[in-house]
C-alpha atoms as a PDB file:
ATOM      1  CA  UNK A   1       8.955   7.199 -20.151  1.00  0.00           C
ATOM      2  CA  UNK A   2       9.957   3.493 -18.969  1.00  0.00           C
ATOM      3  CA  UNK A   3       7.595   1.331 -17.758  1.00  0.00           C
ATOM      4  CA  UNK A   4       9.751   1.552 -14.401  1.00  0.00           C
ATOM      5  CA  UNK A   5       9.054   5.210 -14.817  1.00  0.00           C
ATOM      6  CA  UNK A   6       5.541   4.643 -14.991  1.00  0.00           C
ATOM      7  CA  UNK A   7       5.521   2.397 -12.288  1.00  0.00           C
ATOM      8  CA  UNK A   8       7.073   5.365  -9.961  1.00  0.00           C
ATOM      9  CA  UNK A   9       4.305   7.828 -10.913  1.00  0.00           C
ATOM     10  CA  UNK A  10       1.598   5.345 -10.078  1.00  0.00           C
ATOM     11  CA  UNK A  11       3.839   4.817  -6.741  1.00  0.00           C
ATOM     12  CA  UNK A  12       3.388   8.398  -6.276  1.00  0.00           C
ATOM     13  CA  UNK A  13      -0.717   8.472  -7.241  1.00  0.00           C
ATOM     14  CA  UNK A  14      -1.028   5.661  -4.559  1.00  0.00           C
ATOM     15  CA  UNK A  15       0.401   7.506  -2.224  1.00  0.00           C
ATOM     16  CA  UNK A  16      -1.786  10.693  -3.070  1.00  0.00           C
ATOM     17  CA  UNK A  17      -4.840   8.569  -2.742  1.00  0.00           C
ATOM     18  CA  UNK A  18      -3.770   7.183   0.893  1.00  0.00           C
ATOM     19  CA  UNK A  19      -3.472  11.228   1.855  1.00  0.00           C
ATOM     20  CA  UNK A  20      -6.808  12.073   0.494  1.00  0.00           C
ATOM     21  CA  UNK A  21      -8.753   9.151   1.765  1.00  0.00           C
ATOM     22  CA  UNK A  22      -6.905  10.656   5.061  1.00  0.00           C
ATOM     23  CA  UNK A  23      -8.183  14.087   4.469  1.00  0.00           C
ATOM     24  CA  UNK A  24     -11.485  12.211   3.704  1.00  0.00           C
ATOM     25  CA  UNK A  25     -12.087  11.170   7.237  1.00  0.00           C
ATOM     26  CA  UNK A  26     -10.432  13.993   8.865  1.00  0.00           C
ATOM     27  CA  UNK A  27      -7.006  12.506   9.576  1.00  0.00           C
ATOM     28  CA  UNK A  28      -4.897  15.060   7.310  1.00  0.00           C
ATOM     29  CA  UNK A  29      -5.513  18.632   6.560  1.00  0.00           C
ATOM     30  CA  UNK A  30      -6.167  19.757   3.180  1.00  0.00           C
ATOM     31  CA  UNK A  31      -7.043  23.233   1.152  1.00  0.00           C
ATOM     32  CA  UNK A  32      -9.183  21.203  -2.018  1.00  0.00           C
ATOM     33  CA  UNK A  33     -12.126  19.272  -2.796  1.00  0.00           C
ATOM     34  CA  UNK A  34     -11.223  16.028  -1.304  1.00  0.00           C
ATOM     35  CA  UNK A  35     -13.890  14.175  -2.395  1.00  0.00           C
ATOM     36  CA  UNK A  36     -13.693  15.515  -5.904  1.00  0.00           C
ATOM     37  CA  UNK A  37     -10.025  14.971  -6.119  1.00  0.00           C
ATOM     38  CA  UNK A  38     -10.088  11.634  -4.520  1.00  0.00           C
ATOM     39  CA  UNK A  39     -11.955  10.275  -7.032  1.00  0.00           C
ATOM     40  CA  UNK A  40     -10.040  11.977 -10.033  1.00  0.00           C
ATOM     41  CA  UNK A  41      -6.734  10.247  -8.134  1.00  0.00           C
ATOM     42  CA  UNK A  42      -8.632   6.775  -8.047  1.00  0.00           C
ATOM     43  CA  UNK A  43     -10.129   6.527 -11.666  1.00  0.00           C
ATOM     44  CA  UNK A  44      -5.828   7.804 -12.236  1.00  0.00           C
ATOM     45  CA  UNK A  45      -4.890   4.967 -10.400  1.00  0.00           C
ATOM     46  CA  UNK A  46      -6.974   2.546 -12.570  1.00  0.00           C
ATOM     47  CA  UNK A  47      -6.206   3.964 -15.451  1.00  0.00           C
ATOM     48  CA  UNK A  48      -2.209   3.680 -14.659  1.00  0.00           C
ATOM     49  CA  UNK A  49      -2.854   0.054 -13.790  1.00  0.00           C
ATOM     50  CA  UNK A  50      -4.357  -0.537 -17.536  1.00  0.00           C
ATOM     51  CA  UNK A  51      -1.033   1.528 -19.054  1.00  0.00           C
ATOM     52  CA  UNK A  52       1.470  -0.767 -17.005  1.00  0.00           C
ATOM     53  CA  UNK A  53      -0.382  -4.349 -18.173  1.00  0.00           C
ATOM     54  CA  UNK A  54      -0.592  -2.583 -21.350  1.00  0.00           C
ATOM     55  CA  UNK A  55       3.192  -1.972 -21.889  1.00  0.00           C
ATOM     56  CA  UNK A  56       4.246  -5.374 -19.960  1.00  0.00           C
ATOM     57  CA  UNK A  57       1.729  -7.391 -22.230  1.00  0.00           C
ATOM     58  CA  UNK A  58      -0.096  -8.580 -19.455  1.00  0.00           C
ATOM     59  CA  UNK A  59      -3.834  -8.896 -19.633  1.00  0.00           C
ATOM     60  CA  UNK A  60      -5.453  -7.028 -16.694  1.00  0.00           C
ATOM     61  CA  UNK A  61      -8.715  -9.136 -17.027  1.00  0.00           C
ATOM     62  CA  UNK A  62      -7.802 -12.175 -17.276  1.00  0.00           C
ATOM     63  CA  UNK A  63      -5.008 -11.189 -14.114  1.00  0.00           C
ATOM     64  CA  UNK A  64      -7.821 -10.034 -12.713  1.00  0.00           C
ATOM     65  CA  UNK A  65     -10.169 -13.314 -12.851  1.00  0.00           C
ATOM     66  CA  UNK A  66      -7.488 -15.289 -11.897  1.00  0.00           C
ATOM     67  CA  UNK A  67      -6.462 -13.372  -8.482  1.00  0.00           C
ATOM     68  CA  UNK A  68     -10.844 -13.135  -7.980  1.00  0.00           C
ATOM     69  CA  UNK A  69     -11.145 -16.955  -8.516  1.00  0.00           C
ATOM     70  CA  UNK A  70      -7.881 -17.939  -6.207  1.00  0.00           C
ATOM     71  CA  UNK A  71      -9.205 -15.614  -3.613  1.00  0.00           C
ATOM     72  CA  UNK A  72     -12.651 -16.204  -3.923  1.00  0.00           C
ATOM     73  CA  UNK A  73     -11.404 -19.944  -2.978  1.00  0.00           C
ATOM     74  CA  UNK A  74      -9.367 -19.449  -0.043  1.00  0.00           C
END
């Protein structure tokens, strides 16, 4: 897979969360666990976030502290 590739699929995971935090509160209709599967589709999410600044060579935790400290400042 590309990194674009990988960037679609966590696209795709985002989107899944949105629907389940929906079905969550009762806005969208759903057969599963929500609960159970919204947090498997979160700790996903995270986890593609750590592959993309992986592959990119981008430090998540130092991106991380500097987005905290900018916003912490506003």
């Amino acid at each position: 897979m590309t990194v674009e590739e990988d960037a679609l699929t966590f696209l795709t995971d985002t989107d899944l969360v949105v629907r389940l935090t929906m079905s969550q509160q009762g806005r969208w209709p759903t057969n599963g666990e929500t609960v159970s599967e919204l947090e498997h589709k979160l700790g996903e999410c995270i986890w593609w976030l750590i592959i993309l600044t992986e592959r990119m060579n981008i430090d998540i935790s130092e991106a991380l502290e500097e987005f905290l400290s900018k916003t912490e400042n506003i």
